[in-house]
N, C-alpha and C. Protein backbone atom coordinates (compact mmCIF):
# COMPACT_ATOMS: atom_id res chain seq x y z
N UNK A 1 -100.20 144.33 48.26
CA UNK A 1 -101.61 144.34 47.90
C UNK A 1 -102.33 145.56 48.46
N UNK A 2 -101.94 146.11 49.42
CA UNK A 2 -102.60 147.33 49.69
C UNK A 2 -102.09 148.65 49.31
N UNK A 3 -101.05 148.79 48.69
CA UNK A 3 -100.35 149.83 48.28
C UNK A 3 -101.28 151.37 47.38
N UNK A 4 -102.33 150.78 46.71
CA UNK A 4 -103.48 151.48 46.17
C UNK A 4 -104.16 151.99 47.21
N UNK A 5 -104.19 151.32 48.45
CA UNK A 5 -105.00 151.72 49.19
C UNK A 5 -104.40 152.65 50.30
N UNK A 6 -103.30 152.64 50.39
CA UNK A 6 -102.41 152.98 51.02
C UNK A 6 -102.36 154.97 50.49
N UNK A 7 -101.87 154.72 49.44
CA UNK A 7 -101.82 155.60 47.90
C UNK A 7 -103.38 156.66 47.82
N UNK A 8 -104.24 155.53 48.31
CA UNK A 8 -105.59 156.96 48.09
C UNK A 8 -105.80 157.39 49.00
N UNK A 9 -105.68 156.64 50.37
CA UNK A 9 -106.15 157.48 51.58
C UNK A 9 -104.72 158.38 51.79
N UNK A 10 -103.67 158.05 51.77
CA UNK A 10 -102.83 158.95 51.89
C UNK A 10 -102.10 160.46 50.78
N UNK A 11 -103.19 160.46 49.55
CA UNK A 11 -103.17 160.90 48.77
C UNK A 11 -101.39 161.94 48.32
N UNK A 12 -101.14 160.26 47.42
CA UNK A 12 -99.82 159.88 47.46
C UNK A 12 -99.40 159.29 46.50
N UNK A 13 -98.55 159.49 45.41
CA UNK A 13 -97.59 157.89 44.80
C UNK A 13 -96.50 157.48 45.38
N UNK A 14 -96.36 156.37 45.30
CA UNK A 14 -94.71 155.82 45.60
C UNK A 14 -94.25 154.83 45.31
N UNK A 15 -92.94 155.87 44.33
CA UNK A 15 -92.29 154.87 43.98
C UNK A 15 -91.88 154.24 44.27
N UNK A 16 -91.31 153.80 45.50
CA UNK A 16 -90.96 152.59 46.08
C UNK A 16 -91.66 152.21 47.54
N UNK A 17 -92.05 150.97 47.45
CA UNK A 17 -93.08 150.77 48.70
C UNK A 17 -92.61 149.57 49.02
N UNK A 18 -91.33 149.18 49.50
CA UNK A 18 -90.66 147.95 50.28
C UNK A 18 -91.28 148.17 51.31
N UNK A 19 -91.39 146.55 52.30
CA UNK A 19 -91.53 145.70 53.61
C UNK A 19 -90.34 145.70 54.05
N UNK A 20 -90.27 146.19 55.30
CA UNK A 20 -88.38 146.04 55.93
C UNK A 20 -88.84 145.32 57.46
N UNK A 21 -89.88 144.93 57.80
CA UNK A 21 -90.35 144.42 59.03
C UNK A 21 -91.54 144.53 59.42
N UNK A 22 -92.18 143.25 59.98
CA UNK A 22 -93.72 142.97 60.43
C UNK A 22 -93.57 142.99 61.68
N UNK A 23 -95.18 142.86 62.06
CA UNK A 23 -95.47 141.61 62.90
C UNK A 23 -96.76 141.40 63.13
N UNK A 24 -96.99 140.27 64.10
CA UNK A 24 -98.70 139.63 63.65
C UNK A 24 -99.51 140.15 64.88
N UNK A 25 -100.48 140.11 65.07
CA UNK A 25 -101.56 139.90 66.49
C UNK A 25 -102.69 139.23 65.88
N UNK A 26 -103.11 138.19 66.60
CA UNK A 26 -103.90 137.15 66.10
C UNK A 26 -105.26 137.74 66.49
N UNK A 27 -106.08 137.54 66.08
CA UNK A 27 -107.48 138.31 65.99
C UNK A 27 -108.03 137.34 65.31
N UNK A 28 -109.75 137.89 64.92
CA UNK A 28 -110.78 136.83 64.28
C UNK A 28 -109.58 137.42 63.09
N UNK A 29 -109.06 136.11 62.54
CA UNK A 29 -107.90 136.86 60.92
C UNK A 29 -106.63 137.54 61.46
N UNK A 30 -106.12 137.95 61.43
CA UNK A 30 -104.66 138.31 61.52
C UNK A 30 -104.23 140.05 61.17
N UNK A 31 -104.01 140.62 62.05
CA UNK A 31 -103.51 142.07 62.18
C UNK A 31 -102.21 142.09 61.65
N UNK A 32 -101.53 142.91 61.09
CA UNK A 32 -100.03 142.87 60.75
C UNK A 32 -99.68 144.28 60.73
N UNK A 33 -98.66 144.48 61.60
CA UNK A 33 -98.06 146.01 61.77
C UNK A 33 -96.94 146.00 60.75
N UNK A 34 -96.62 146.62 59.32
CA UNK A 34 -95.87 146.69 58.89
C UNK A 34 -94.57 147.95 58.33
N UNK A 35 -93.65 147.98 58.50
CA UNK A 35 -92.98 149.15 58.34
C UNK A 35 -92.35 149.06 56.50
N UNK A 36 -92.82 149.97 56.25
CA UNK A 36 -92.56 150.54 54.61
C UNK A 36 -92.00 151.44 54.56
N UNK A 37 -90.96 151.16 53.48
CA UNK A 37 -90.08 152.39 52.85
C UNK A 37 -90.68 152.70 51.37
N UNK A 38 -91.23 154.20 52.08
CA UNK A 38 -91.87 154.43 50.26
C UNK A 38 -90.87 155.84 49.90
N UNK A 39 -89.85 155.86 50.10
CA UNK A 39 -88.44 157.25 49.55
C UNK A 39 -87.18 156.74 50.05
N UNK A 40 -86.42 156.99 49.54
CA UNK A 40 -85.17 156.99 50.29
C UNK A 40 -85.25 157.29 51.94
N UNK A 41 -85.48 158.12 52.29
CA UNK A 41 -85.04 158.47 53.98
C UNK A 41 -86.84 158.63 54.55
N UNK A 42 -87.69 157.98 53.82
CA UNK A 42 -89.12 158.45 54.37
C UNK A 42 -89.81 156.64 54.51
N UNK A 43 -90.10 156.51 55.82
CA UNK A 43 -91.13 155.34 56.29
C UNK A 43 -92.46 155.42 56.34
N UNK A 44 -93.39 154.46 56.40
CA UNK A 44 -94.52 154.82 56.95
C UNK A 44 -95.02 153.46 57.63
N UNK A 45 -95.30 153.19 58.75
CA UNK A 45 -96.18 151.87 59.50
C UNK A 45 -97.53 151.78 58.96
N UNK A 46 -97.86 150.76 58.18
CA UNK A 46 -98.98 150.53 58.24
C UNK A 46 -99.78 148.91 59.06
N UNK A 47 -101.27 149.31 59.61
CA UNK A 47 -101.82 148.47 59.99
C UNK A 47 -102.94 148.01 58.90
N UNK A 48 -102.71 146.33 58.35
CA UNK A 48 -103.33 145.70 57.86
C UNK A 48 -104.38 144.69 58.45
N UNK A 49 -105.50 144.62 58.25
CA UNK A 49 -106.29 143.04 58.69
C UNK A 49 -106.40 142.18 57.35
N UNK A 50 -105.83 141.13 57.80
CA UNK A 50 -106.37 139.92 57.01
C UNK A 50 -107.50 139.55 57.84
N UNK A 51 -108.58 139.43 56.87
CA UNK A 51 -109.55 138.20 57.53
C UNK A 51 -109.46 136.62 57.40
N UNK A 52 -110.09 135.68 57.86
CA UNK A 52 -109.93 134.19 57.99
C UNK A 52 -110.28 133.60 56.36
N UNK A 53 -109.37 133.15 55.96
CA UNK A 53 -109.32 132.57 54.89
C UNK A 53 -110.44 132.19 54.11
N UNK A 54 -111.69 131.45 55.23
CA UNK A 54 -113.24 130.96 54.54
C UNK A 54 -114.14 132.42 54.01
N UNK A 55 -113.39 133.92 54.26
CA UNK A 55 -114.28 134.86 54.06
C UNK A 55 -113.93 135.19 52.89
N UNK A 56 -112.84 134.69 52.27
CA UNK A 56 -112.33 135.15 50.76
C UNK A 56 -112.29 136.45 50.29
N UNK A 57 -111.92 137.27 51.30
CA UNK A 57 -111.40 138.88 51.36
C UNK A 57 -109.58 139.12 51.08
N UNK A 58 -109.28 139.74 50.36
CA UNK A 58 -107.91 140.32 50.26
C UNK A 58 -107.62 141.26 51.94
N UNK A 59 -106.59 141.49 52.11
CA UNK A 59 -106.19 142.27 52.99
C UNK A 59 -106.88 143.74 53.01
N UNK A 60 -107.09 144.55 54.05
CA UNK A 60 -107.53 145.41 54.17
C UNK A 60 -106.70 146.55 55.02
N UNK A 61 -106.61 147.30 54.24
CA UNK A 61 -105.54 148.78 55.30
C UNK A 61 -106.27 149.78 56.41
N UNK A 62 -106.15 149.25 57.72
CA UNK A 62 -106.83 149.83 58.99
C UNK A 62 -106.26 150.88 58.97
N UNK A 63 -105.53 151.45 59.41
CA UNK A 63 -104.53 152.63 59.84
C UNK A 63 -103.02 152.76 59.64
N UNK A 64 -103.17 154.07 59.37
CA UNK A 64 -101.29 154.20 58.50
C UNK A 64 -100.69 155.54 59.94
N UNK A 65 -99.41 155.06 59.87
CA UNK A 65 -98.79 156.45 60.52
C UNK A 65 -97.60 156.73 59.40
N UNK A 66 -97.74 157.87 58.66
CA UNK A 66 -96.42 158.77 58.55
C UNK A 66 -95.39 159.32 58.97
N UNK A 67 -94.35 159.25 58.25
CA UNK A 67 -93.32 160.29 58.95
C UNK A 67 -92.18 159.80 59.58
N UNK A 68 -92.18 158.33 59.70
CA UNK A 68 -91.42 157.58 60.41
C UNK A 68 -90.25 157.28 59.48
N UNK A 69 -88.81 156.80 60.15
CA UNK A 69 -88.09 156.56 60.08
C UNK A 69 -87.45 155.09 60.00
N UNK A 70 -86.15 154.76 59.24
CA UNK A 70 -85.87 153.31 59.35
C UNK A 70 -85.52 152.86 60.70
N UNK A 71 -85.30 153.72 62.07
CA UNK A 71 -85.16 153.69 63.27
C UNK A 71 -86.27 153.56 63.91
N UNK A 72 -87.26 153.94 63.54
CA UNK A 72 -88.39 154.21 64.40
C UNK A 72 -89.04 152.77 64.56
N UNK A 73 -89.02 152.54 66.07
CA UNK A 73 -89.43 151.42 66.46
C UNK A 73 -91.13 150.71 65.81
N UNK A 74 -91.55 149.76 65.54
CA UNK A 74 -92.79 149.02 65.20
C UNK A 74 -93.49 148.95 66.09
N UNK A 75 -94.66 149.47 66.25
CA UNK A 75 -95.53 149.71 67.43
C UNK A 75 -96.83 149.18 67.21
N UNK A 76 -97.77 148.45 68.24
CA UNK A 76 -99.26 148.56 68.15
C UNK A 76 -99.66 149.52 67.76
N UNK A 77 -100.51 149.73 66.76
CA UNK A 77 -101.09 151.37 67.29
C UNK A 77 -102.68 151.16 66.61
């Protein structure tokens, strides 16, 4: 769901934008650090917020890091 959003701020297409690993931090709604493969040998972490279900918001894309690797560890950031 954020892949558009992902796509404009990083002024970008990609063709492939797999999930290969999360994880959560609980907040008002739910943070999710996720690692994406958008190329063959190219990653990128992105940070998502979900808000609490009664606000009836889709997910929202906080901050992306580039450049990363299928090695490169999942970090707060």
């Amino acid at each position: 769901q954020v892949k558009p959003q992902f796509e404009s701020r990083a002024n970008t297409n990609c063709i492939v934008f797999t999930a290969i690993e999360y994880k959560t931090q609980v907040v008002a709604g739910t943070m999710y650090f996720i690692k994406v493969q958008v190329s063959d040998a190219e990653y990128v972490h992105l940070k998502v917020f979900q808000s609490l279900p009664h606000e009836n918001l889709g997910p929202s894309l906080v901050n992306f890091q580039t450049g990363k690797t299928r090695d490169d560890p999942l970090t707060y950031f």
